[in-house]
C-alpha atoms as a PDB file:
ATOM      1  CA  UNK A   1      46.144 -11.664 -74.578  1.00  0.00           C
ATOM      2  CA  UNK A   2      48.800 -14.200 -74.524  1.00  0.00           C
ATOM      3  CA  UNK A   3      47.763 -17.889 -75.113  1.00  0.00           C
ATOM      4  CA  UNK A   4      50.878 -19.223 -75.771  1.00  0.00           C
ATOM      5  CA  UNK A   5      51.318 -20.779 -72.892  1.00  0.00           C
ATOM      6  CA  UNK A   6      47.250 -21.898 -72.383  1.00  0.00           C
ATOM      7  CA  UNK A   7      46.051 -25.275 -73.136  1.00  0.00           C
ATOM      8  CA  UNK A   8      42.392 -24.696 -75.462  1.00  0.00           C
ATOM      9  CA  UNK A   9      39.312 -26.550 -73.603  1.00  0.00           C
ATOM     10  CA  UNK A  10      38.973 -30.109 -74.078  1.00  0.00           C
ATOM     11  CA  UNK A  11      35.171 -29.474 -73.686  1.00  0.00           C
ATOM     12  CA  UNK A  12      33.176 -29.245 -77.547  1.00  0.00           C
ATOM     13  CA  UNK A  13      29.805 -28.517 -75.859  1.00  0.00           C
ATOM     14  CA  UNK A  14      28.651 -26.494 -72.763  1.00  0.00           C
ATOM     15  CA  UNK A  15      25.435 -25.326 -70.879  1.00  0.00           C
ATOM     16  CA  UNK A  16      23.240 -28.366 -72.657  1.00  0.00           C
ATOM     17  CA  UNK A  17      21.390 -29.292 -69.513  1.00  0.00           C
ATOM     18  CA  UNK A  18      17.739 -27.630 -70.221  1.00  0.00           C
ATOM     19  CA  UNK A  19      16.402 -26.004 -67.826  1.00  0.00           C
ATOM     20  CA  UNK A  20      19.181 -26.449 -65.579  1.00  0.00           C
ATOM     21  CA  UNK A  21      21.203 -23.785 -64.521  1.00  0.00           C
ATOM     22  CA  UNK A  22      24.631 -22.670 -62.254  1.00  0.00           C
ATOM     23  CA  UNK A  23      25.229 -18.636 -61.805  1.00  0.00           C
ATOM     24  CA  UNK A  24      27.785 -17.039 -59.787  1.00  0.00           C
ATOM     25  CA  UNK A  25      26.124 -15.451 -56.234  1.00  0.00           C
ATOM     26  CA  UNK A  26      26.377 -12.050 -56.630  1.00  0.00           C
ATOM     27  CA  UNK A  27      29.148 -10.823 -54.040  1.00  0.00           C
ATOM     28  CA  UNK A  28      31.124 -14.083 -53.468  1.00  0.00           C
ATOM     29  CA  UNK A  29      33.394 -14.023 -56.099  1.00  0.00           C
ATOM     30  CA  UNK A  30      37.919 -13.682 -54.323  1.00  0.00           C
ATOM     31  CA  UNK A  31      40.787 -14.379 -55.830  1.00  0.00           C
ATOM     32  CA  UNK A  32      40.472 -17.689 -53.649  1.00  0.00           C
ATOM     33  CA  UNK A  33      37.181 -19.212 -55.119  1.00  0.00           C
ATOM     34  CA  UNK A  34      33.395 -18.040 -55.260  1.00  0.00           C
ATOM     35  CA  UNK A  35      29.772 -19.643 -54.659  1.00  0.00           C
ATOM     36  CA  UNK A  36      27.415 -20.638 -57.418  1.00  0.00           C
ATOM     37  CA  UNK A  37      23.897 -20.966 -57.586  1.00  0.00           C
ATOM     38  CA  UNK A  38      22.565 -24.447 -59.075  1.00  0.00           C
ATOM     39  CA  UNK A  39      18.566 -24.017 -60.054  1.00  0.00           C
ATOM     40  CA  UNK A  40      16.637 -27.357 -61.601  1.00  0.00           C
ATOM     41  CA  UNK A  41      13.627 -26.007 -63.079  1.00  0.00           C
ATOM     42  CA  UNK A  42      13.301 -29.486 -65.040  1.00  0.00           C
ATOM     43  CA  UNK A  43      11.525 -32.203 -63.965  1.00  0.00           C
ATOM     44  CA  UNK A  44      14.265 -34.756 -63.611  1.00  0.00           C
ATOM     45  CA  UNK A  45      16.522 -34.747 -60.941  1.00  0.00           C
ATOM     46  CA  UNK A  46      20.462 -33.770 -60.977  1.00  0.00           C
ATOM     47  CA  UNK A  47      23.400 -35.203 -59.226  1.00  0.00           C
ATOM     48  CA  UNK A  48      26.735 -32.978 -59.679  1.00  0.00           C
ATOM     49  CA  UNK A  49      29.982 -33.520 -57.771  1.00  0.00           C
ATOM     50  CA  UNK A  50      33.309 -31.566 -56.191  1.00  0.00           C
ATOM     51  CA  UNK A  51      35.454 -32.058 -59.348  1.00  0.00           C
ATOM     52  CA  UNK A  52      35.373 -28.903 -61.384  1.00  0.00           C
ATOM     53  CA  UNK A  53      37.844 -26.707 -63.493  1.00  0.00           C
ATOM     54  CA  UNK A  54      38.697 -23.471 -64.413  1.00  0.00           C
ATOM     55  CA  UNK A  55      39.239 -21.498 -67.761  1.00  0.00           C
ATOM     56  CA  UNK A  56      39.356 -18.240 -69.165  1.00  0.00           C
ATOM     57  CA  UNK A  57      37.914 -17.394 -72.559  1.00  0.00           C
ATOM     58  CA  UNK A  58      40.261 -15.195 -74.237  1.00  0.00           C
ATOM     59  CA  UNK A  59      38.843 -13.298 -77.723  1.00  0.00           C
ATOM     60  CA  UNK A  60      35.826 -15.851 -78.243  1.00  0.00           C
ATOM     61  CA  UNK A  61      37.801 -19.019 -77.171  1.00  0.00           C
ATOM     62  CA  UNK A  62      38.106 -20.969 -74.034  1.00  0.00           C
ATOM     63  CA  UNK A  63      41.270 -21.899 -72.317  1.00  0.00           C
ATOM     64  CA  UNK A  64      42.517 -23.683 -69.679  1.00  0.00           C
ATOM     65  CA  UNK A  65      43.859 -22.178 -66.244  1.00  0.00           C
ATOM     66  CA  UNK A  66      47.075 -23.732 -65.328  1.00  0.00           C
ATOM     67  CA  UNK A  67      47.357 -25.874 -62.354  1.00  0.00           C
ATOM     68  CA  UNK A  68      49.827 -24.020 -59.376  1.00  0.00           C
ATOM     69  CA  UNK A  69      49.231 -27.469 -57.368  1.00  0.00           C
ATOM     70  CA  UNK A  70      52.471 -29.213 -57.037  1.00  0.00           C
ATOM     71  CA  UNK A  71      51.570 -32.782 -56.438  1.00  0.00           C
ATOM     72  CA  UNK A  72      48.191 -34.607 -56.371  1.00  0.00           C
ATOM     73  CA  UNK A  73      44.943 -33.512 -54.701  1.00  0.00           C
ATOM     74  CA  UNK A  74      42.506 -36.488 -53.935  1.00  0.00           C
ATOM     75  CA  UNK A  75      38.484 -35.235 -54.913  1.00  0.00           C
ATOM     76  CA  UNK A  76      35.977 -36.870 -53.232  1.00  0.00           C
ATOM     77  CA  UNK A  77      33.725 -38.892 -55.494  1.00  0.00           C
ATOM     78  CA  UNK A  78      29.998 -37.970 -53.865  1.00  0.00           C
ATOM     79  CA  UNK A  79      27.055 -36.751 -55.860  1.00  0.00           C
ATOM     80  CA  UNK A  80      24.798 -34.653 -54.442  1.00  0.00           C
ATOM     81  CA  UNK A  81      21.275 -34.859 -55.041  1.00  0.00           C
ATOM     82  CA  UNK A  82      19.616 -31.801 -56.994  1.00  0.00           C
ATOM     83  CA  UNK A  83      15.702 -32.128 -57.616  1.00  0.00           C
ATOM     84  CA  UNK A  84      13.265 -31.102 -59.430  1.00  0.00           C
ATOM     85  CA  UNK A  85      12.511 -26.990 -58.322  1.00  0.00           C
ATOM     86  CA  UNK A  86      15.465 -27.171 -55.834  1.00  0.00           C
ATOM     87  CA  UNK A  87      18.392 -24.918 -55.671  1.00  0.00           C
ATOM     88  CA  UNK A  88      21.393 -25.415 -53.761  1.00  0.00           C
ATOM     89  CA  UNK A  89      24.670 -23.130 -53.195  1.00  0.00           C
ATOM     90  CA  UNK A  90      27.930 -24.514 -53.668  1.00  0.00           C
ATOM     91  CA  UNK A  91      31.436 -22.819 -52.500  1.00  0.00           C
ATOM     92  CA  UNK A  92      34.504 -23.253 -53.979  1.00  0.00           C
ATOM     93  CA  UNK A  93      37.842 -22.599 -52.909  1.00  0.00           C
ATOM     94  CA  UNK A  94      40.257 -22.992 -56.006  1.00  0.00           C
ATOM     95  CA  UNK A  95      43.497 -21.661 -54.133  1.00  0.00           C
ATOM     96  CA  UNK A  96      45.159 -25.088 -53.347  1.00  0.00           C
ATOM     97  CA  UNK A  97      44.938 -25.969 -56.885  1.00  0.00           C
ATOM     98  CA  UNK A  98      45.022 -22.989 -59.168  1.00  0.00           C
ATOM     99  CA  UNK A  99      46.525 -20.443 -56.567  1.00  0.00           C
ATOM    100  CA  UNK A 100      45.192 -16.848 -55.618  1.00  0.00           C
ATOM    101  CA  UNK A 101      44.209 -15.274 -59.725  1.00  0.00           C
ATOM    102  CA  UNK A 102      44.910 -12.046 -60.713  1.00  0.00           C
ATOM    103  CA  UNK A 103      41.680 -10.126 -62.132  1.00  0.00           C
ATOM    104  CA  UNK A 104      41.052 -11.537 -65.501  1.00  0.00           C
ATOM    105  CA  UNK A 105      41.814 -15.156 -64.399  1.00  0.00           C
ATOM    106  CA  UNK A 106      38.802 -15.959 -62.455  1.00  0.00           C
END
């Protein structure tokens, strides 16, 4: 695969919140965006946000998806509450900033 033209992560360390977990929902998944699963089976409770990111890992190695947005996109800053036992859904639609992807890319 090419990764010329791919920025690698800027992440170093992934998936380090014990017992806490986000899955794809089986079925959900477009070239537009998808719906995750977020479980807490810890006993402290989680606050995530709106903000994410997308990358592809190509041979082993993570890589950014390039941005299609042409301009600025304002994210709301709100955290939502997660507790202990719960599990939420979350949709997201990446198409305003990353575009429809081509399988492979999502």
């Amino acid at each position: 695969a090419d990764t010329l033209n791919l920025e690698p992560t800027i992440y170093e360390t992934v998936n380090n919140f014990d017992r806490v977990t986000i899955n794809v929902k089986s079925g959900t998944v477009s070239s537009s965006g998808l719906t995750v699963i977020l479980e807490n089976k810890s006993d402290k409770q989680v606050v995530y946000g709106e903000d994410f990111l997308l990358e592809k890992n190509i041979n082993g190695k993570w890589y950014q998806v390039p941005v299609t947005l042409d301009g600025e996109l304002a994210i709301p800053m709100i955290g939502y509450d997660l507790d202990p036992s719960d599990v939420n859904e979350w949709t997201i639609g990446w198409d305003i900033i990353y575009g429809n992807l081509d399988a492979g890319m999502e």
